[in-house]
N, C-alpha and C. Protein backbone atom coordinates (compact mmCIF):
# COMPACT_ATOMS: atom_id res chain seq x y z
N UNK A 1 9.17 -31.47 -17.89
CA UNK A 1 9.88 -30.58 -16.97
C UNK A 1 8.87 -29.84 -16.13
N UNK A 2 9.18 -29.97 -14.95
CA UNK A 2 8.17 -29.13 -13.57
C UNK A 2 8.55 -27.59 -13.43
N UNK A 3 7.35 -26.66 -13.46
CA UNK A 3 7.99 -25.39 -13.00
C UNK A 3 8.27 -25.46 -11.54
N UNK A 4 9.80 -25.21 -11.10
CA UNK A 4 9.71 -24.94 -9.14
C UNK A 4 9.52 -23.50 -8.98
N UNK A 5 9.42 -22.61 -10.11
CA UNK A 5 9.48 -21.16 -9.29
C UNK A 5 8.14 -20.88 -8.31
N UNK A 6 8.51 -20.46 -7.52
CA UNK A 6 7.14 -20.21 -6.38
C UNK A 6 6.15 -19.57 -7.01
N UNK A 7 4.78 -19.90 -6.44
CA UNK A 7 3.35 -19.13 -6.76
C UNK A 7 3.53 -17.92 -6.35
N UNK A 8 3.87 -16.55 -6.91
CA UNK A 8 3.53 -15.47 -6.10
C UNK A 8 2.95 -14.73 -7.10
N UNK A 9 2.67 -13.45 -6.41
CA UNK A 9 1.56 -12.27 -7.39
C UNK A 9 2.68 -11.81 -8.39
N UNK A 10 1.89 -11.68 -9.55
CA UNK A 10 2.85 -11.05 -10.39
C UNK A 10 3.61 -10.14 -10.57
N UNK A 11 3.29 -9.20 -9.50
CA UNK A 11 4.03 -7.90 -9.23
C UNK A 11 5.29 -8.07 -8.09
N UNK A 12 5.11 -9.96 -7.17
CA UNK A 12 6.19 -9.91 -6.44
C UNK A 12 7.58 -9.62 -6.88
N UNK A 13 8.43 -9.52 -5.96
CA UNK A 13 9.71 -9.12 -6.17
C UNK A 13 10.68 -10.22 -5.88
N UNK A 14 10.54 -11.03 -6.82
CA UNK A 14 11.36 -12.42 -6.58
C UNK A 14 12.60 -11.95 -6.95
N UNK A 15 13.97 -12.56 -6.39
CA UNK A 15 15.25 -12.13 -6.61
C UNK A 15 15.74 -13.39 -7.40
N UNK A 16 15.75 -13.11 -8.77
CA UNK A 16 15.82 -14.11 -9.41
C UNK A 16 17.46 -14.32 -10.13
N UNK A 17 18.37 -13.91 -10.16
CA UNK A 17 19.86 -14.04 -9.63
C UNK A 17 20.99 -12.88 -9.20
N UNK A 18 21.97 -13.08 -8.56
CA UNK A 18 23.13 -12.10 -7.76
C UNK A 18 24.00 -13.00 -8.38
N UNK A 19 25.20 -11.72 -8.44
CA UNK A 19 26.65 -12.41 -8.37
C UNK A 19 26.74 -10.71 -8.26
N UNK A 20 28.49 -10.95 -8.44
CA UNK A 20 29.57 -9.22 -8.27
C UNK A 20 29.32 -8.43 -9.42
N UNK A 21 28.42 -8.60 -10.03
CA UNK A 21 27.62 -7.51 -11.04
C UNK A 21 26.70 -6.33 -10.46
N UNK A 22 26.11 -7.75 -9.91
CA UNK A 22 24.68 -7.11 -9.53
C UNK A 22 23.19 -8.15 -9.39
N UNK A 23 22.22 -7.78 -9.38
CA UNK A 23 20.91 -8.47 -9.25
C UNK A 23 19.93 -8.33 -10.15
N UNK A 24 19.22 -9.54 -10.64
CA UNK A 24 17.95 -9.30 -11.23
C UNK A 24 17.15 -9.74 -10.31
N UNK A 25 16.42 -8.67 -10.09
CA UNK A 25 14.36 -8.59 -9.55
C UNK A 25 13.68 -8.20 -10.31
N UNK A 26 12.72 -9.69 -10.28
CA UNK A 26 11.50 -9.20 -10.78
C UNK A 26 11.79 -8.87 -12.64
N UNK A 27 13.00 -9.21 -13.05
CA UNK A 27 13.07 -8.97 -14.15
C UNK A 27 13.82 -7.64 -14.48
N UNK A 28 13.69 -7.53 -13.44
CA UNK A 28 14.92 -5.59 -13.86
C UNK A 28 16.25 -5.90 -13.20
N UNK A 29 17.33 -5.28 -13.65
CA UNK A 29 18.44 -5.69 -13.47
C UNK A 29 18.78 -4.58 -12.41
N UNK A 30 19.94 -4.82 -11.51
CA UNK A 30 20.61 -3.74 -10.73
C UNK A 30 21.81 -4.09 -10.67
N UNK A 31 22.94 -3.05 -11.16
CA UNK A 31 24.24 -2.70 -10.65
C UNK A 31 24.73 -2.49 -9.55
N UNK A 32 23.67 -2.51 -8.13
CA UNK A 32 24.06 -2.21 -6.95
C UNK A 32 23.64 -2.82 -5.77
N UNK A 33 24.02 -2.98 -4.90
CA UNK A 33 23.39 -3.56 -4.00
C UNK A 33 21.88 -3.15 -3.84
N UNK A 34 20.93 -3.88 -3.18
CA UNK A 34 19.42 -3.46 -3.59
C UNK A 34 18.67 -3.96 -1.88
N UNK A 35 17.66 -2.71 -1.63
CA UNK A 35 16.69 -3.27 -0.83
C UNK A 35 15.72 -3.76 -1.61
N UNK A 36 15.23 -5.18 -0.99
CA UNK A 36 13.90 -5.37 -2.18
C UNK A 36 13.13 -5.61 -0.66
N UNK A 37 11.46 -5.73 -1.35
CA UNK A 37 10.61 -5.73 -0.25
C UNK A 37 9.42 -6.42 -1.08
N UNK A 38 8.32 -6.67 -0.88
CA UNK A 38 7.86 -7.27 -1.94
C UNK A 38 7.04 -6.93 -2.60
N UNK A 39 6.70 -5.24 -2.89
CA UNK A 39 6.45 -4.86 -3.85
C UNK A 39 7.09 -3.92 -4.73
N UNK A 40 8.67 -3.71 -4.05
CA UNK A 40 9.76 -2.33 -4.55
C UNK A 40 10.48 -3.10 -4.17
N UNK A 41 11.53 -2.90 -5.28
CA UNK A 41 13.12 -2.78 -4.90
C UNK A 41 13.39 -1.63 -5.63
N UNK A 42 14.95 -1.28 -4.59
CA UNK A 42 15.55 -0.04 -4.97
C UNK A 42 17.15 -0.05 -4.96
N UNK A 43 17.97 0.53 -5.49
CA UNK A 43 19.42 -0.11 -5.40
C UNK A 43 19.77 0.92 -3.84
N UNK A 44 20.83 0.58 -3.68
CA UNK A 44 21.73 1.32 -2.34
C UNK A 44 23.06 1.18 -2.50
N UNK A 45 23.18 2.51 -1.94
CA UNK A 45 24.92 2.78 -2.47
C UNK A 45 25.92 1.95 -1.43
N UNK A 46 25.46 1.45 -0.36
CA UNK A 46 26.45 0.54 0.57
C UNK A 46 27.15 -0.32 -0.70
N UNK A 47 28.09 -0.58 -0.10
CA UNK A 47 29.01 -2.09 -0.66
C UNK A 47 29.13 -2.89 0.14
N UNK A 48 29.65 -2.40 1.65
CA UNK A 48 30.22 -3.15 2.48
C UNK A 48 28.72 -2.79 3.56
N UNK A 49 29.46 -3.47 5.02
CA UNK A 49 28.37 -3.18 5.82
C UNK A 49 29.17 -1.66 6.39
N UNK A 50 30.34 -1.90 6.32
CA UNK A 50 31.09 -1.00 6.87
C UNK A 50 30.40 0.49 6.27
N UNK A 51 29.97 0.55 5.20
CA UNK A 51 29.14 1.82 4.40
C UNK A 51 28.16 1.71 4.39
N UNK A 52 27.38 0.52 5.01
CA UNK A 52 26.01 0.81 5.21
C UNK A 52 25.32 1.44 6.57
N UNK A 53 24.60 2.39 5.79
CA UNK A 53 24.39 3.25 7.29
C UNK A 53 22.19 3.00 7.26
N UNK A 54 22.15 3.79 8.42
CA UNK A 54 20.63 3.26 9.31
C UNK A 54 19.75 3.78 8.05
N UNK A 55 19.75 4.96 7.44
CA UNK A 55 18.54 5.48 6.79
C UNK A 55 18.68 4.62 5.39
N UNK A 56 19.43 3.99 4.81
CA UNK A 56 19.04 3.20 3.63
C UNK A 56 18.36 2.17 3.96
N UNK A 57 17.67 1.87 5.18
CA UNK A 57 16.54 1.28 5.45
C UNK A 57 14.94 2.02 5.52
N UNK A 58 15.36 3.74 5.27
CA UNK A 58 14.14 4.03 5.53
C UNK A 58 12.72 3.84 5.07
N UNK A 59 12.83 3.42 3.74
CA UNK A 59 11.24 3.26 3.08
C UNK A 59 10.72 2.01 3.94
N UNK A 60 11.49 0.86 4.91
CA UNK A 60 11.14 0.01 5.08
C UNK A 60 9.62 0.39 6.33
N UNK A 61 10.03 1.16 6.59
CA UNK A 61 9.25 1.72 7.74
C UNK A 61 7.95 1.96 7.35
N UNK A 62 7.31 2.54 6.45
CA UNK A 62 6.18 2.93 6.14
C UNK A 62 5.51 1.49 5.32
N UNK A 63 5.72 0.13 5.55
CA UNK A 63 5.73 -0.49 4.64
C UNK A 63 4.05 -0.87 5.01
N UNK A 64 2.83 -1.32 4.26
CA UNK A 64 2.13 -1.61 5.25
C UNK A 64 1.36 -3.26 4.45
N UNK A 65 1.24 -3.84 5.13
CA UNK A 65 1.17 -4.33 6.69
C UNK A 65 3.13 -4.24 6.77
N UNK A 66 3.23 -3.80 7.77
CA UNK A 66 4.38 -3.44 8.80
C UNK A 66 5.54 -4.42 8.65
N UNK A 67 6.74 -4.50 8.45
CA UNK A 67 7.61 -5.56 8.19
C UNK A 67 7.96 -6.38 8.95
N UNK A 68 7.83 -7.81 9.22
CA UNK A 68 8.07 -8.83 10.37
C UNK A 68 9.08 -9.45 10.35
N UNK A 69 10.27 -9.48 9.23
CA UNK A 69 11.38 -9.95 8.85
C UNK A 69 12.38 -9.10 7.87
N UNK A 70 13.80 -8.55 8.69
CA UNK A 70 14.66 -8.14 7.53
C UNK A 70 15.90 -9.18 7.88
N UNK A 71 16.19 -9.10 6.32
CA UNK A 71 16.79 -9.88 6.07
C UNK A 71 18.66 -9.31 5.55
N UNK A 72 19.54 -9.25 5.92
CA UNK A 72 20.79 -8.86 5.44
C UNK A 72 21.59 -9.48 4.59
N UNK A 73 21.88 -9.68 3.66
CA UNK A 73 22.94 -9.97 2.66
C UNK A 73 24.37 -9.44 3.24
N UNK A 74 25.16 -10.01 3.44
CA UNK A 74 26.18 -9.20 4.40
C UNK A 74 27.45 -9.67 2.78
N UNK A 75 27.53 -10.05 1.69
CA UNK A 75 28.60 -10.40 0.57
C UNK A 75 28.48 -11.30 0.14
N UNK A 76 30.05 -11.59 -0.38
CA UNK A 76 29.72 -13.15 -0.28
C UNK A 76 29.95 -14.09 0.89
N UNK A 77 30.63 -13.74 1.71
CA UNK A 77 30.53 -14.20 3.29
C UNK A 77 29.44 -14.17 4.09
N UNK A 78 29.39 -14.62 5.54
CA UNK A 78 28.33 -14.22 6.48
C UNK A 78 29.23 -13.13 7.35
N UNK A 79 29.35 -11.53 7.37
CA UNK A 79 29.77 -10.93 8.85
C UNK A 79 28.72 -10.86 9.57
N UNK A 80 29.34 -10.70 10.49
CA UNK A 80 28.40 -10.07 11.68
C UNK A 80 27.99 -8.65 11.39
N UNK A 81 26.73 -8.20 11.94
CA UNK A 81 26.25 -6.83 11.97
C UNK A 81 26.82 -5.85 13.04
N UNK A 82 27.24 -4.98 12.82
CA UNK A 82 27.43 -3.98 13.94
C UNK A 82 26.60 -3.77 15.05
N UNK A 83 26.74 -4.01 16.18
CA UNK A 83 25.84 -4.26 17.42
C UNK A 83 25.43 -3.12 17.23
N UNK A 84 25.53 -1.80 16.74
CA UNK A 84 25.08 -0.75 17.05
C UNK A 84 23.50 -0.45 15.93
N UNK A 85 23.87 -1.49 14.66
CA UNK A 85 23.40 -1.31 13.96
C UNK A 85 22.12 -1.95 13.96
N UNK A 86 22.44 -3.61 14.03
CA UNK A 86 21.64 -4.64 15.06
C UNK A 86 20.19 -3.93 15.62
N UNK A 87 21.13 -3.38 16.93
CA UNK A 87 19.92 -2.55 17.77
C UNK A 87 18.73 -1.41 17.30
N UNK A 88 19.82 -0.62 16.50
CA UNK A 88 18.98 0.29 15.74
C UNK A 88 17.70 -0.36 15.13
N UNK A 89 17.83 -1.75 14.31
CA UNK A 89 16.84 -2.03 13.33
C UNK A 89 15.92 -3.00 14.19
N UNK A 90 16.53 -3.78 15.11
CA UNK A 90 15.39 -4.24 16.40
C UNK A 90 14.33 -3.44 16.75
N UNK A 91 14.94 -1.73 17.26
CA UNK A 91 14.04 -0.91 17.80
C UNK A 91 12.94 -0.83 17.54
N UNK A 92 13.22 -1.60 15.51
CA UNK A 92 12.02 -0.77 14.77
C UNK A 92 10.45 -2.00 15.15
N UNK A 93 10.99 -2.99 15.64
CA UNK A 93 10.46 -4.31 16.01
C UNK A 93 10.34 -5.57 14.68
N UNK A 94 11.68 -5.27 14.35
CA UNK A 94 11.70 -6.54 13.08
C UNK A 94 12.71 -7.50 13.95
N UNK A 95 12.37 -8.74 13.11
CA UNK A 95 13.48 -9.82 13.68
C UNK A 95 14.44 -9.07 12.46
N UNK A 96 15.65 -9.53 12.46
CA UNK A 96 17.06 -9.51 11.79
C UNK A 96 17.55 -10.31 11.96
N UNK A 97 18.26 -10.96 10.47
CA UNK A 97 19.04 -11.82 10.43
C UNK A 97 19.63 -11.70 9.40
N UNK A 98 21.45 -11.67 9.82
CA UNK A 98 22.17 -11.68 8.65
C UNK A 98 22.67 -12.99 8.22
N UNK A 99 23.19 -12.79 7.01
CA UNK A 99 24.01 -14.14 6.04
C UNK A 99 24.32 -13.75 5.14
N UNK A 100 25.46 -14.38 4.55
CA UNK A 100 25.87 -14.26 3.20
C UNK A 100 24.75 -13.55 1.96
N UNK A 101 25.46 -13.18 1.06
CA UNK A 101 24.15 -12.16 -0.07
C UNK A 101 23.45 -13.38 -0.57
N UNK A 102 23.79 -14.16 -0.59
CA UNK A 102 23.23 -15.64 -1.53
C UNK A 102 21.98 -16.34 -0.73
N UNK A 103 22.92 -17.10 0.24
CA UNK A 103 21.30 -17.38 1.36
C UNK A 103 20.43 -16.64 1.42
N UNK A 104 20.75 -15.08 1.73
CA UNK A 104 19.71 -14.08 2.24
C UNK A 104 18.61 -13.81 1.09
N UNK A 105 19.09 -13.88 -0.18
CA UNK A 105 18.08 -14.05 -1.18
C UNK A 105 17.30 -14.88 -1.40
N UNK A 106 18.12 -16.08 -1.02
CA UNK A 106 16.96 -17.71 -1.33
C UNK A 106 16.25 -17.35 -0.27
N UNK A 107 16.61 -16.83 1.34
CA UNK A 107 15.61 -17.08 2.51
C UNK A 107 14.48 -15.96 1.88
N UNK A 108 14.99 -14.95 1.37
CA UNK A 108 13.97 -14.10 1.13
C UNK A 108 12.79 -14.82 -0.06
N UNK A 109 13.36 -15.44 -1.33
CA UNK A 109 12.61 -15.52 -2.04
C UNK A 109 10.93 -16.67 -1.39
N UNK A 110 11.59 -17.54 -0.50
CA UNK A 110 11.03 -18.62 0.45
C UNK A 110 10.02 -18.02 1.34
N UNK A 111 10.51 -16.48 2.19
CA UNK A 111 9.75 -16.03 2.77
C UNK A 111 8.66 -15.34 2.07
N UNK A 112 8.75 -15.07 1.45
CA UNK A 112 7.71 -14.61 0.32
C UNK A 112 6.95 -15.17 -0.44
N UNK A 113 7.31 -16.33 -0.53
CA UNK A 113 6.28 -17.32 -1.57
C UNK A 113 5.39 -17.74 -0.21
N UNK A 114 5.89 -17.65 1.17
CA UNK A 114 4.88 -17.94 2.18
C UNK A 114 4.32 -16.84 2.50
N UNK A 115 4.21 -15.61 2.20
CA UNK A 115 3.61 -14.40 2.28
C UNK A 115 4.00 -14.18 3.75
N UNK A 116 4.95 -14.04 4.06
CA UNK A 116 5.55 -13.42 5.12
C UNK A 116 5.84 -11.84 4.84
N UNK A 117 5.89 -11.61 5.43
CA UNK A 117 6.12 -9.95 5.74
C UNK A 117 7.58 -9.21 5.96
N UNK A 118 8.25 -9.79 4.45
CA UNK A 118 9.37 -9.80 4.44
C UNK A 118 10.62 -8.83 3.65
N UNK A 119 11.82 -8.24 4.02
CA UNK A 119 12.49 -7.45 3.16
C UNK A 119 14.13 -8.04 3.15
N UNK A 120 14.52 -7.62 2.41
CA UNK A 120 16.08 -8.17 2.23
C UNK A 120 17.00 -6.99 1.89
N UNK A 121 17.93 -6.42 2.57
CA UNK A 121 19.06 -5.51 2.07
C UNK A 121 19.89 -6.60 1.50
N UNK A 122 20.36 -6.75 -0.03
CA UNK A 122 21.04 -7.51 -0.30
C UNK A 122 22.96 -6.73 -1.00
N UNK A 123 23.70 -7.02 -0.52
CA UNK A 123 25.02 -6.13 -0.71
C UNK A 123 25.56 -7.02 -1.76
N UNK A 124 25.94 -6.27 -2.53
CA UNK A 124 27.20 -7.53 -3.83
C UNK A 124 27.74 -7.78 -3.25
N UNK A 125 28.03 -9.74 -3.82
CA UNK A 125 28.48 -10.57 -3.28
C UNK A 125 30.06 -10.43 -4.28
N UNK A 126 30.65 -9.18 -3.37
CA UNK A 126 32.14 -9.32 -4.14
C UNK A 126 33.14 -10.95 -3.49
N UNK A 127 33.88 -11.14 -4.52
CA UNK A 127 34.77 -12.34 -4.03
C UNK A 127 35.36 -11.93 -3.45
């Protein structure tokens, strides 16, 4: 049997499974939706996008080297982001891209094993 889990530092923050519980990173469990980044994750009280507001992105800001990719978990669906919201997190000069909570984890775990400069707001993927 082959290991596929990616080469990363031991302290990365691989998102190693979601469902409507919650998430394990890195080996610690969360009850809540979670920003991870790739050396912290932290839970966040959003559920929906509809409750997610601009400053539960704030630690992303000080991140350094500087973040080049966020990534959205929008459930278990793909919504769209609030154009208002969108813009806000452009300003900061990240690309954004939302998707479903599921993709957005695999893209994250992928962007990270390539040492990209990467974060994920990931929201429970309620049914």
């Amino acid at each position: 049997m082959q290991d596929i889990t990616p080469a990363t530092a031991e302290t990365a923050q691989l998102v190693q499974s979601y469902g409507p519980a919650g998430f394990r990173v890195a080996g610690v469990e969360y009850a809540s939706s979670v920003l991870v980044s790739p050396l912290v994750t932290s839970p966040v009280a959003a559920t929906t996008l509809e409750t997610l507001q601009i400053d539960a992105f704030d630690r992303l800001w000080t991140l350094e080297p500087p973040l080049e990719i966020l990534l959205i978990g929008t459930g278990a669906t793909h919504v769209m982001l609030d154009p208002a919201l969108r813009t806000a997190l452009k300003a900061r000069g990240v690309g954004v891209d939302a998707m479903a909570t599921g993709a957005a984890a695999r893209t994250f775990n992928v962007l990270l094993a390539e040492e990209r400069r990467v974060a994920a707001l990931l929201l429970l993927p309620q049914p």
